[in-house]
Protein backbone atom coordinates (compact mmCIF):
# COMPACT_ATOMS: atom_id res chain seq x y z
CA UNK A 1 21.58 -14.73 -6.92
CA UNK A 2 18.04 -13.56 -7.26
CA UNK A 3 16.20 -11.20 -4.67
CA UNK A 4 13.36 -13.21 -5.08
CA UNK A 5 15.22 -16.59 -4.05
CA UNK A 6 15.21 -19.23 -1.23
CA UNK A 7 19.36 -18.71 -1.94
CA UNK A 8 18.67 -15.13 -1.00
CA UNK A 9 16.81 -15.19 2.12
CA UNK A 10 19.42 -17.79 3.80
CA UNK A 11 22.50 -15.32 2.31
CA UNK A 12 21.45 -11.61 3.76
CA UNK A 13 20.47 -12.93 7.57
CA UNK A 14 24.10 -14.33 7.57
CA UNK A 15 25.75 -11.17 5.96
CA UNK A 16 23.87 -8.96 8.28
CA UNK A 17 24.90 -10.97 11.51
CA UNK A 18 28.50 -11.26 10.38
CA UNK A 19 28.83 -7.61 9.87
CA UNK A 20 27.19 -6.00 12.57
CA UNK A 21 27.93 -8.66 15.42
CA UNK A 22 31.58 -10.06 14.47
CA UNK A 23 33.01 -6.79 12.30
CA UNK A 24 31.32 -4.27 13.50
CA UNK A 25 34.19 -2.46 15.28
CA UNK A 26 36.77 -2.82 12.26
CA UNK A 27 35.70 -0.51 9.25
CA UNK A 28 38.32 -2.14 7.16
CA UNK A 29 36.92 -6.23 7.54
CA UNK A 30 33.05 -4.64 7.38
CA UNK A 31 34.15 -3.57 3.87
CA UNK A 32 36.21 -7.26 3.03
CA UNK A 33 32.99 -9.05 4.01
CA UNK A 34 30.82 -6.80 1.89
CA UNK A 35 33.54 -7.44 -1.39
CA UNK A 36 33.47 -11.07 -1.12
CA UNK A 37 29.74 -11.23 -0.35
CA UNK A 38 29.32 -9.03 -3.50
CA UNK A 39 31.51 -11.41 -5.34
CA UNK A 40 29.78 -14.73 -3.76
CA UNK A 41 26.69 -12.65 -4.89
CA UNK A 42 27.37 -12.00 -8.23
CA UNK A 43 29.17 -15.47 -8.86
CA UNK A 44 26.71 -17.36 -8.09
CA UNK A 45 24.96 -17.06 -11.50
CA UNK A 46 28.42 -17.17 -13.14
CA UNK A 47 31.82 -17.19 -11.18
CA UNK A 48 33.86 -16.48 -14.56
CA UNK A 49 32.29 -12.78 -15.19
CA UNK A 50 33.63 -12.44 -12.23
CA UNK A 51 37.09 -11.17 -13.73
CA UNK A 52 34.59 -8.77 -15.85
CA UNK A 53 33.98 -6.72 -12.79
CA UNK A 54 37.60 -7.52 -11.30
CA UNK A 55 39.41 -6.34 -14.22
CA UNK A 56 37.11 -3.01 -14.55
CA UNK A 57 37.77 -2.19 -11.13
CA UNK A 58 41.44 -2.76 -11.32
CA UNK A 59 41.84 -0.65 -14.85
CA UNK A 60 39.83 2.37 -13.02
CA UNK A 61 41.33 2.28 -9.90
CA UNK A 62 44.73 3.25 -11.31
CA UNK A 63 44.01 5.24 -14.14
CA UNK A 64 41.60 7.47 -11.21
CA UNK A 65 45.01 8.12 -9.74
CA UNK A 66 47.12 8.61 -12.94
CA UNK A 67 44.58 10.91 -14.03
CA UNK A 68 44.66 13.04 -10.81
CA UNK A 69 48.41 13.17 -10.43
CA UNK A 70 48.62 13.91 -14.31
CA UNK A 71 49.74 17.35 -15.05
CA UNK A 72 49.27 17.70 -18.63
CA UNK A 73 45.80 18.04 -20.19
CA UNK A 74 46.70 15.70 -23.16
CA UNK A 75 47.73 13.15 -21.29
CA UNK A 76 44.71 13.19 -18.64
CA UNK A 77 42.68 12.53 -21.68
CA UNK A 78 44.64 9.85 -22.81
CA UNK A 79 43.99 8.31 -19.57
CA UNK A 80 40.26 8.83 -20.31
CA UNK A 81 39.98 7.58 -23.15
CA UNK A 82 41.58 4.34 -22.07
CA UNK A 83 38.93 4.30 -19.47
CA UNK A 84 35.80 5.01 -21.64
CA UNK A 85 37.27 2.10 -24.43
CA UNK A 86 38.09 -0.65 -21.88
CA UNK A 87 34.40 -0.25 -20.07
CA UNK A 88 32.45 0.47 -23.43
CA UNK A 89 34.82 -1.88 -25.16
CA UNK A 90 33.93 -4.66 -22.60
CA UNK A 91 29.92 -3.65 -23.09
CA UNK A 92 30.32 -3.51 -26.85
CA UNK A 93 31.58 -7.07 -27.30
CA UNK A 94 29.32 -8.51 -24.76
CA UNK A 95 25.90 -6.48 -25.40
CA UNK A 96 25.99 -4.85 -29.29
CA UNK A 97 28.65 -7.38 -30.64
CA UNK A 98 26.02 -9.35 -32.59
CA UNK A 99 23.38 -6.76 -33.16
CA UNK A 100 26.35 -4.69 -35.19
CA UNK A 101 27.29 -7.51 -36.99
CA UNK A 102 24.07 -9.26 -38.37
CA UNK A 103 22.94 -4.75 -39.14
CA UNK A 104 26.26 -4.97 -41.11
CA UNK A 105 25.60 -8.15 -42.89
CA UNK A 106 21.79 -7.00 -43.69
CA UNK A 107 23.40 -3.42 -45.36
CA UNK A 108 25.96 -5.21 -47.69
CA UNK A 109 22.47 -7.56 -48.73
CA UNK A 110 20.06 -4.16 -48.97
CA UNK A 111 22.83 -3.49 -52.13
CA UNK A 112 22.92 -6.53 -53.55
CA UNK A 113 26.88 -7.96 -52.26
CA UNK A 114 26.38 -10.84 -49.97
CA UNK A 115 28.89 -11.17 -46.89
CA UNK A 116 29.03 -13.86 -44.91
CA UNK A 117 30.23 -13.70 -40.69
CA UNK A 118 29.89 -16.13 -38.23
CA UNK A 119 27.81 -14.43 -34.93
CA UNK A 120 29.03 -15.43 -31.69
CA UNK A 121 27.31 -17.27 -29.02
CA UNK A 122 28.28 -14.39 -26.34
CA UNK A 123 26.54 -14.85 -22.69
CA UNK A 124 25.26 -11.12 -21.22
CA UNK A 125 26.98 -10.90 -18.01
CA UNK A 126 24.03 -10.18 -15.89
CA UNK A 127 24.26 -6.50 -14.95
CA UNK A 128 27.28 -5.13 -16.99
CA UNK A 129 25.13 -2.19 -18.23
CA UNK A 130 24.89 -0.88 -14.66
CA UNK A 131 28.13 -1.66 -13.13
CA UNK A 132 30.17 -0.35 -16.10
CA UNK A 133 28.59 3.15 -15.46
CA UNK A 134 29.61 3.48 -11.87
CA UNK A 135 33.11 2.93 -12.62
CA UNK A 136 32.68 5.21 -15.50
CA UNK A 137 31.30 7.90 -13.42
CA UNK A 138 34.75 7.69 -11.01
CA UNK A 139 37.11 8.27 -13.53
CA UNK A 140 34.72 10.58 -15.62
CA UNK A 141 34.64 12.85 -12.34
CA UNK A 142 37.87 12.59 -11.31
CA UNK A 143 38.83 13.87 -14.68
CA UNK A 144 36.46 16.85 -14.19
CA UNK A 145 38.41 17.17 -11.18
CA UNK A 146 34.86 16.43 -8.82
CA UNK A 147 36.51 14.25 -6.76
CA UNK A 148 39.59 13.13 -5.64
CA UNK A 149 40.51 9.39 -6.64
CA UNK A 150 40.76 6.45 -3.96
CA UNK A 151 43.81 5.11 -2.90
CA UNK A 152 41.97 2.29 -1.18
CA UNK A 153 41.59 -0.79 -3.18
CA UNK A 154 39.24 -2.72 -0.80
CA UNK A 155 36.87 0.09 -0.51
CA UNK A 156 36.96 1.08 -4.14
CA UNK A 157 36.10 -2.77 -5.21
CA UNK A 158 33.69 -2.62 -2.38
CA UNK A 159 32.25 0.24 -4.43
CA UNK A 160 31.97 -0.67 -7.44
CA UNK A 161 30.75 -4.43 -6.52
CA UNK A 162 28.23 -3.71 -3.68
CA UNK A 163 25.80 -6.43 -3.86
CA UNK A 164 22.45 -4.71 -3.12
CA UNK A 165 22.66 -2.63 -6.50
CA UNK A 166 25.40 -4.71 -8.41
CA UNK A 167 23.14 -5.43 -11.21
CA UNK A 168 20.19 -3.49 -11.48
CA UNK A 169 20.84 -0.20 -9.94
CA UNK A 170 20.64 2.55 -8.68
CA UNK A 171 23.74 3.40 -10.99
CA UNK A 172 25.45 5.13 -7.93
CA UNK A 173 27.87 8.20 -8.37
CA UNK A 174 31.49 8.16 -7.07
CA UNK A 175 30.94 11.13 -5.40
CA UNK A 176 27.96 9.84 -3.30
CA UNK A 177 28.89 6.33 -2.54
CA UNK A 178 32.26 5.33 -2.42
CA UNK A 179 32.76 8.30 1.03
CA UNK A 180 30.62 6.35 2.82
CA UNK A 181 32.85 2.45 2.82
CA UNK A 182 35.11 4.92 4.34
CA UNK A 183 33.39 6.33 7.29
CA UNK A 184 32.63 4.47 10.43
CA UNK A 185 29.07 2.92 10.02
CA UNK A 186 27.14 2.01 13.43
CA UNK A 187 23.74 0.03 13.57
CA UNK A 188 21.01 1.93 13.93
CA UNK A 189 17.52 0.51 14.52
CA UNK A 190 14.91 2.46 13.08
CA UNK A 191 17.30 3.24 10.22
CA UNK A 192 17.40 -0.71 10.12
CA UNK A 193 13.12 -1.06 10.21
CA UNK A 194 12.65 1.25 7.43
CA UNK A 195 15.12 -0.65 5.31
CA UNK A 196 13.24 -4.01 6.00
CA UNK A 197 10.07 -2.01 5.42
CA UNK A 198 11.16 -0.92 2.05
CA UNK A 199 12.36 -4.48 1.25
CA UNK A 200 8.90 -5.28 2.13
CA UNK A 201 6.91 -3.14 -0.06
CA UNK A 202 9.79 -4.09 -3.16
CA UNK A 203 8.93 -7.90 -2.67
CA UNK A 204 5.06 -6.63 -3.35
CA UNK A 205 5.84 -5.24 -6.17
CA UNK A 206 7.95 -7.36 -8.04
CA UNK A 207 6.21 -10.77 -7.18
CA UNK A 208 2.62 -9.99 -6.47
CA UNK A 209 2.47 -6.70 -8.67
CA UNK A 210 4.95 -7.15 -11.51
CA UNK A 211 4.72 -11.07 -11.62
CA UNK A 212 0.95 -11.37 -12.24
CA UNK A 213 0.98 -8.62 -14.51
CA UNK A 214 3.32 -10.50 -16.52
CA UNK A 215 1.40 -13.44 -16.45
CA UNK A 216 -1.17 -11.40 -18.57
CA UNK A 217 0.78 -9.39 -20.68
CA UNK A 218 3.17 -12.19 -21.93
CA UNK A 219 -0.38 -14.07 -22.96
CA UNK A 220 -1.80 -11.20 -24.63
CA UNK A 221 1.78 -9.56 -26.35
CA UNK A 222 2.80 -13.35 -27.38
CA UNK A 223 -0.34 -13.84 -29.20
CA UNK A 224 -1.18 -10.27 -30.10
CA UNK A 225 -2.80 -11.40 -33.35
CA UNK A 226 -5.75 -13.51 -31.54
CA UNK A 227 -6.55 -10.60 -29.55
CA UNK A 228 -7.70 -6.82 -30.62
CA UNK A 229 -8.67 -3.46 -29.50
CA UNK A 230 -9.30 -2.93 -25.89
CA UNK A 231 -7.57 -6.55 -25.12
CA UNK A 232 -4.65 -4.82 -26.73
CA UNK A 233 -4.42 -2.09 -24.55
CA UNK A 234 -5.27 -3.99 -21.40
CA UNK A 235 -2.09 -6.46 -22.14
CA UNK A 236 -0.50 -2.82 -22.90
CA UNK A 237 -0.97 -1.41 -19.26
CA UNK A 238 -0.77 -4.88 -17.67
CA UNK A 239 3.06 -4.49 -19.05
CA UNK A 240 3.42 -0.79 -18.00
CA UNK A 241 3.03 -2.15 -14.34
CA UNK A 242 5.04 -4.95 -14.98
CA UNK A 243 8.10 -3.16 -15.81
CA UNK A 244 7.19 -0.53 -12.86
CA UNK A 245 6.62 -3.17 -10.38
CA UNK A 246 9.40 -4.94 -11.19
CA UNK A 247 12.17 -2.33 -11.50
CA UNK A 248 11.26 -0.16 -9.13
CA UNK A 249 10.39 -3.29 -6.65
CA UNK A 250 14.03 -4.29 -7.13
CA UNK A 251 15.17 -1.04 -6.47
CA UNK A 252 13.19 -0.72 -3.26
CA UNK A 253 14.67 -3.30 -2.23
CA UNK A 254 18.52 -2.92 -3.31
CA UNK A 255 18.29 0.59 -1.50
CA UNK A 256 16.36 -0.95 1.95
CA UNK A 257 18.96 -3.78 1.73
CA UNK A 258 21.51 -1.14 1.58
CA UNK A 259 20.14 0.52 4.91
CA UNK A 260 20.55 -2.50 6.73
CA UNK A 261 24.10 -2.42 6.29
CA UNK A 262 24.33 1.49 7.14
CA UNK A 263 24.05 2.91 3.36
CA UNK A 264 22.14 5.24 1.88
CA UNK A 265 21.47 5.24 -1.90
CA UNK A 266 19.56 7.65 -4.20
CA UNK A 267 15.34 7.10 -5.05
CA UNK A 268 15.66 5.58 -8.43
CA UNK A 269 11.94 5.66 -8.65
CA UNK A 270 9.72 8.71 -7.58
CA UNK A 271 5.77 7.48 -8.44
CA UNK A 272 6.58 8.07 -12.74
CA UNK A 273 2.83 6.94 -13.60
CA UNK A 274 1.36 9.93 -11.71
CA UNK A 275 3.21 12.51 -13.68
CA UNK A 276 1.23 15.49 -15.44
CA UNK A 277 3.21 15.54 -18.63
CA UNK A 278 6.54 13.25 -20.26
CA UNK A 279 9.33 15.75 -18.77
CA UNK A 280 8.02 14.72 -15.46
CA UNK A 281 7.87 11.49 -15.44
CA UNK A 282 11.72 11.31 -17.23
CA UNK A 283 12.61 13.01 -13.89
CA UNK A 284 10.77 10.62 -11.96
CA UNK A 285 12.03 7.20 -13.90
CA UNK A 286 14.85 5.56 -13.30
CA UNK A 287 15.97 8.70 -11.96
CA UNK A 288 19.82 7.06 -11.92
CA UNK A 289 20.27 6.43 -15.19
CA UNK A 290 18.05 9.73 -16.56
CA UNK A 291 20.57 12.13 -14.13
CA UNK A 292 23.55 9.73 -15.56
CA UNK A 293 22.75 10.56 -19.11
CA UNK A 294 21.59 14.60 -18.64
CA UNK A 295 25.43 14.66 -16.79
CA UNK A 296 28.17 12.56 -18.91
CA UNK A 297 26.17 12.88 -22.33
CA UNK A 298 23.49 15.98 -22.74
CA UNK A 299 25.16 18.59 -20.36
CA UNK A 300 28.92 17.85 -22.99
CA UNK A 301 27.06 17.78 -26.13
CA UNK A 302 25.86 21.47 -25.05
CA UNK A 303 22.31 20.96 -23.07
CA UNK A 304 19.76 23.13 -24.45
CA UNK A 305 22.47 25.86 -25.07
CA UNK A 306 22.29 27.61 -28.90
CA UNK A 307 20.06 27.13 -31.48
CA UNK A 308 17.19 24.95 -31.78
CA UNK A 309 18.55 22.23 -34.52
CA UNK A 310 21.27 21.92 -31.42
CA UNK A 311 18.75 21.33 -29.00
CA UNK A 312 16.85 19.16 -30.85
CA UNK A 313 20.01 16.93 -31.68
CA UNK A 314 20.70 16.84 -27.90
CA UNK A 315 17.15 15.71 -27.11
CA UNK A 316 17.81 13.03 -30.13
CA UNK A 317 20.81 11.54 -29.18
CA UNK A 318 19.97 11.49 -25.71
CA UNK A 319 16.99 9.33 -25.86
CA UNK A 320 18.21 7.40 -28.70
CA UNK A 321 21.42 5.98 -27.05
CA UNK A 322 19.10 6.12 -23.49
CA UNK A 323 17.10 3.11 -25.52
CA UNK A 324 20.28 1.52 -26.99
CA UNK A 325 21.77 1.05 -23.48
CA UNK A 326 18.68 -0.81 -22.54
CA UNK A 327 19.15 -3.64 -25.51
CA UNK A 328 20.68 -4.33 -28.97
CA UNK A 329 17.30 -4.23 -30.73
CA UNK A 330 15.72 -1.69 -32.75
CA UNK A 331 12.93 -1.53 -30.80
CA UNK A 332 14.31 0.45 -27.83
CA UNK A 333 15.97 2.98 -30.57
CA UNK A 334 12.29 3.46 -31.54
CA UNK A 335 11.36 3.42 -28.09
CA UNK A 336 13.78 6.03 -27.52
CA UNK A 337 13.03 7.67 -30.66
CA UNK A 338 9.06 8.03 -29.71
CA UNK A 339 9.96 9.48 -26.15
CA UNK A 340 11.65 11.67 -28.45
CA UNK A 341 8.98 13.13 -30.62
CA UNK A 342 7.07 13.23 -27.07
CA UNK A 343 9.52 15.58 -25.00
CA UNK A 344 10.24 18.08 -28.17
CA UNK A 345 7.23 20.01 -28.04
CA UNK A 346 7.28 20.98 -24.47
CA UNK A 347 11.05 21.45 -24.40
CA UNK A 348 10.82 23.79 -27.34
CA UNK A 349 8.06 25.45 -25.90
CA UNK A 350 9.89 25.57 -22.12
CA UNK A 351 7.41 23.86 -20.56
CA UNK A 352 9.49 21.18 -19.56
CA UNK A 353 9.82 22.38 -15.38
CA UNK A 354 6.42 23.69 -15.13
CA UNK A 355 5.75 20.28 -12.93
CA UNK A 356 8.39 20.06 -9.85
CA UNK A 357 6.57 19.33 -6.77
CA UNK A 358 4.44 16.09 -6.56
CA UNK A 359 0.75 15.75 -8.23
CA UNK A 360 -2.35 17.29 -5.81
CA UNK A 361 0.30 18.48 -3.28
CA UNK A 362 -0.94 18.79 0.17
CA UNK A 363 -4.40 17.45 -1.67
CA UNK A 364 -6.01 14.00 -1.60
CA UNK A 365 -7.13 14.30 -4.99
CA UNK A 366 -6.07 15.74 -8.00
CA UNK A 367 -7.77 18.73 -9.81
CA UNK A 368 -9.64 17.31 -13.18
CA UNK A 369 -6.95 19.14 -14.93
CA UNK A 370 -4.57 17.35 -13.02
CA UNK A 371 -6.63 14.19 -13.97
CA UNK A 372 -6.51 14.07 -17.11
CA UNK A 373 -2.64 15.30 -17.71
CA UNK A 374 -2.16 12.33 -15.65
CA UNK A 375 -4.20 9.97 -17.71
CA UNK A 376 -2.50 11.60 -21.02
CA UNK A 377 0.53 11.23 -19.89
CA UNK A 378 0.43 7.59 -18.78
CA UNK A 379 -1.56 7.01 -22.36
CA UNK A 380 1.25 7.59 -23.85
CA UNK A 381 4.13 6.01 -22.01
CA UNK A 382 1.64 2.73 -22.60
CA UNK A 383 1.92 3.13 -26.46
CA UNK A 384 5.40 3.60 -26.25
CA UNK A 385 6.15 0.64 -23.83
CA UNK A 386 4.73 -1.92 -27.15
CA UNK A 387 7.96 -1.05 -28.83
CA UNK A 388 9.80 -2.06 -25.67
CA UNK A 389 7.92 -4.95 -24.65
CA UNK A 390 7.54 -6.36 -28.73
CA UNK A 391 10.38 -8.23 -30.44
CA UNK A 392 10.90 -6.35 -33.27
CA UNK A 393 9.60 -3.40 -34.69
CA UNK A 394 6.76 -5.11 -37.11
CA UNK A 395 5.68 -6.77 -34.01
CA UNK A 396 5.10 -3.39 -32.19
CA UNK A 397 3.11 -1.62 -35.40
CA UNK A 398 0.84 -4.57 -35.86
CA UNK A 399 -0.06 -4.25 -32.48
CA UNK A 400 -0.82 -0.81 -32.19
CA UNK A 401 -2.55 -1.03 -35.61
CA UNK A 402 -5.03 -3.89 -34.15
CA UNK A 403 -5.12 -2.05 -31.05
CA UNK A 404 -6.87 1.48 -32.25
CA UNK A 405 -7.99 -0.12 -35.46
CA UNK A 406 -11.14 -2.11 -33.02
CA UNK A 407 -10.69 0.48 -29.98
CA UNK A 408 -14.46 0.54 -29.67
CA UNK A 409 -15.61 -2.76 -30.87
CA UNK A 410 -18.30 -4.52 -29.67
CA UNK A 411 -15.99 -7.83 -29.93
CA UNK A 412 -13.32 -6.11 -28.63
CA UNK A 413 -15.41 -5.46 -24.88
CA UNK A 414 -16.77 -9.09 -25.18
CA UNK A 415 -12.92 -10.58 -25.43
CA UNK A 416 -12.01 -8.25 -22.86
CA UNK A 417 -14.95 -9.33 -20.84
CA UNK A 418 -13.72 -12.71 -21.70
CA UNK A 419 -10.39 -12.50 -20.46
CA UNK A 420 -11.66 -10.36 -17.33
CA UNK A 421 -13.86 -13.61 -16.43
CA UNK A 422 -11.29 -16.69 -17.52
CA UNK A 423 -7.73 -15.33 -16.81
CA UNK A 424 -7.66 -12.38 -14.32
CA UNK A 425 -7.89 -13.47 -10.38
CA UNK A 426 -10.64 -11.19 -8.89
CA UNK A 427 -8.36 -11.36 -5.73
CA UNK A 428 -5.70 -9.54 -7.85
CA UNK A 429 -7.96 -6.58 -9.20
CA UNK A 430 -8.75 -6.24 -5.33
CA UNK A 431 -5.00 -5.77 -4.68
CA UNK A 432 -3.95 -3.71 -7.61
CA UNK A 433 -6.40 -1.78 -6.49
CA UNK A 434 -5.07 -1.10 -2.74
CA UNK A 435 -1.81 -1.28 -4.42
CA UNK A 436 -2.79 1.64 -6.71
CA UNK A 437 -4.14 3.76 -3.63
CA UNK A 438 -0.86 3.17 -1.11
CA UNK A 439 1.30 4.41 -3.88
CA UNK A 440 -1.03 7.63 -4.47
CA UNK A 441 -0.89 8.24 -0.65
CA UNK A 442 2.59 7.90 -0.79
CA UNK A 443 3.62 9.61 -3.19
CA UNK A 444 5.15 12.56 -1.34
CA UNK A 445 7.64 10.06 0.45
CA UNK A 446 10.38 7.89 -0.69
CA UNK A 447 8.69 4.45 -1.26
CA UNK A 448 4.43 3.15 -1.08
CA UNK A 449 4.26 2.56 2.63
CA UNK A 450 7.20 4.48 3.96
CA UNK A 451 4.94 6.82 6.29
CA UNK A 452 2.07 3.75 6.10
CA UNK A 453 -0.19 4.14 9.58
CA UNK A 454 2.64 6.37 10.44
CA UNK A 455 2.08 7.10 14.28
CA UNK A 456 -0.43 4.49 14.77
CA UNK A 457 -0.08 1.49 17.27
CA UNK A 458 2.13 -1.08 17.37
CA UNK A 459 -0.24 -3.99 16.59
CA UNK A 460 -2.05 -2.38 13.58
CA UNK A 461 1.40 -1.57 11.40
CA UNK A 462 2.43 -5.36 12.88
CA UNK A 463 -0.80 -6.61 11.89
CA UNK A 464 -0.58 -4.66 8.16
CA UNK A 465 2.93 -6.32 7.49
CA UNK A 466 1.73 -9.83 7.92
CA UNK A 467 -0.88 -9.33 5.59
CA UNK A 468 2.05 -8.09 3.12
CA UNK A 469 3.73 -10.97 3.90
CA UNK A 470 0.62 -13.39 3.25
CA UNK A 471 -0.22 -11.94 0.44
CA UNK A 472 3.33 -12.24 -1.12
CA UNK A 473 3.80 -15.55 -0.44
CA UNK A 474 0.30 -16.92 -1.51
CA UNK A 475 1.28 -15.41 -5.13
CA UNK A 476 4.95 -16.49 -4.71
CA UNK A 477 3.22 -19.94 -4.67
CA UNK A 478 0.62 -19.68 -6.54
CA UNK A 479 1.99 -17.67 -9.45
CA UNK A 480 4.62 -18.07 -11.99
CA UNK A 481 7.58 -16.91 -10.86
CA UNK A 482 9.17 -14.33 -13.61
CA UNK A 483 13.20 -12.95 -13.89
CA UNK A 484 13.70 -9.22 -13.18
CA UNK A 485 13.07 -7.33 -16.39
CA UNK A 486 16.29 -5.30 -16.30
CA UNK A 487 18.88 -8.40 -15.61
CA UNK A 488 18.71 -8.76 -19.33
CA UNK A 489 20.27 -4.69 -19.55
């Protein structure tokens, strides 16, 4: 079931009403309805992966508690290891199955012996990426002896199925979720308005923000050849705030959906495009999956302890296989790869955490300094978002070869000028624009417009929201509606 969905906006009113008028007062049926909403949620794009998730949270659930009451160290990591290969196992054959096999094929071929296999027509279950590392986190910690395992089945499948984030994040800890389907949850109203003001401002994103900037970077990236120089990097950016507006829209509004029902998950997002240099904005991008990665892969492997070829490997692997969990293609190893190259010099230098506290703090404008690390840092995300956004790696150098090799152009400002005129909305540029300015005023706060006309009257912040609302549905009609990016991880 998509956020952005008729399905959607009938299917949370009746959730909501069901658990806070009829269950309220029974902890134990307020978690049922949330597990077979999840389920009814998930299924509804395809009931069999159902028994995906079913069967992951059965195998964890039990080896969480065999691990725990396990005495001997061998054995505990026997138990572990049958956790880590029945979750990677299951997002192996479903996600890298094919990519391994046709890599395989092309080796035997690079030395002249010809092989022949038959690929398999495998379906991604929508979300498997993200689901798989909650339940991996459980065990993981329990093992680490974190937490303590749960001996509740209804609250653990609750957990590990809870529709808001089910399949695009946050990737949610053990340790910070699954306490709270065990404590006593009570409605709370302005706890409640924030939520729906968060779902709000995640709805602007994704369909006026992220949707329209698709529009333009799918017609610019899908015929990269016709186009050069500056058109290149416009259809560049227009994808950098594609994939922002659209991930971080869908968290915004997984985590205000979450509030309504008396949960709080972690900021997956924290305003990445103003950071002054690429350590920052890692912590400030999908901050769920970075913080999975630093804990279950970098911190083991030995963090930036010893020598530098040791930290270096870290830094490698863990932006190599941060890449491969978003796709089995080799451009998001070489996206990984160039994030790479971009974090070494600063981490060797340890300048990696001289930028903690947000841009111009206390300031409503940056210093020039500030500025331009700002601009240089977003530069180069852009370039390294091609690799992401193109289908295979010759794809991504030919476009960044066209791109700088008629930069400056006079063609290249007359296509741009073209495309300005023919294909961009002037209504839009006007919105990006505000859009662009709420997020730099809020970017001390959790979300764009959490503290928006904070303290002012009633009727103004009414007034404001019905704009919102008019604006997203004249581009929910008008546009071309587009899936969430990250369904496809």
């Amino acid at each position: 079931m998509l956020f952005n969905s008729i399905d959607f906006l009938v299917f949370l009113p009746i959730v909501f009403l069901l658990y806070w008028k009829v269950f309220q007062k029974n902890l134990r049926l307020q978690n049922a309805l949330i597990l077979v909403s999840s389920y009814i949620f998930y299924g509804w794009w395809d009931w069999r992966f159902l028994s995906l998730i079913l069967f992951s949270t059965i195998v964890d659930f039990f080896i969480g508690q065999f691990i725990f009451i396990s005495e001997s160290n061998k054995k505990r990591k026997m138990l572990l290891i049958t956790s880590l290969l029945v979750n990677l196992g299951l997002l192996g054959v479903f996600k890298y199955y094919n990519f391994f096999l046709e890599n395989f094929v092309q080796a035997f071929s690079f030395f002249g012996r010809s092989i022949s296999f038959s690929s398999l027509k495998i379906i991604l279950p929508v979300g498997i990426s993200f689901y798989t590392f909650q339940t991996l986190s459980f065990t993981i910690d329990i093992y680490k002896k974190k937490i303590k395992p749960s001996y509740n089945f209804l609250s653990f499948a609750a957990f590990v199925s809870f529709f808001p984030q089910l399949v695009a994040g946050p990737i949610e800890r053990a340790s910070q979720l699954l306490p709270q389907f065990s404590k006593s949850r009570n409605f709370d109203y302005f706890k409640s308005v924030d939520g729906l003001r968060q779902i709000l401002w995640g709805f602007f994103k994704k369909i006026v923000i992220a949707d329209t900037c698709a529009t333009y970077a799918n017609l610019i990236f899908n015929n990269y050849q016709e186009y050069t120089g500056l058109s290149l990097f416009l259809g560049a950016i227009f994808f950098a705030f594609q994939i922002y507006g659209d991930f971080s829209g869908y968290s915004d509004i997984a985590i205000g959906t979450s509030r309504l029902f008396g949960f709080n998950l972690m900021q997956n997002f924290n305003f990445p495009y103003f950071s002054r240099d690429i350590a920052e904005f890692w912590r400030r991008w999908h901050i769920s999956l970075s913080t999975w990665f630093r804990d279950y892969v970098y911190i083991p492997l030995g963090g930036s302890k010893g020598g530098n070829f040791n930290k270096i490997r870290n830094v490698f692997i863990i932006f190599l296989v941060s890449g491969f969990w978003h796709g089995a293609n080799w451009t998001f190893i070489a996206w990984g790869a160039l994030n790479a190259l971009y974090f070494l010099p600063i981490f060797l230098l340890k300048r990696n955490r001289l930028n903690i506290d947000s841009v111009a703090l206390n300031r409503k404008i940056p210093s020039f300094k500030e500025f331009f690390q700002i601009m240089f840092t977003f530069l180069i995300v852009v370039i390294a978002w091609i690799f992401f956004r193109s289908v295979d790696i010759k794809a991504a150098l030919n476009f960044i070869y066209l791109m700088f090799s008629h930069l400056f152009d006079k063609s290249s400002y007359v296509q741009v000028l073209d495309l300005f005129y023919f294909k961009v909305e002037p209504l839009f540029l006007i919105i990006f624009s505000v859009f662009i300015l709420l997020e730099w005023n809020g970017r001390q706060f959790n979300y764009g417009i959490e503290k928006f006309l904070y303290n002012k009257k009633r009727i103004l912040r009414l007034s404001s929201y019905y704009i919102f609302l008019t604006i997203i549905f004249y581009f929910l009609i008008n546009g071309e509606e587009q899936e969430f990016i990250y369904f496809q991880f």
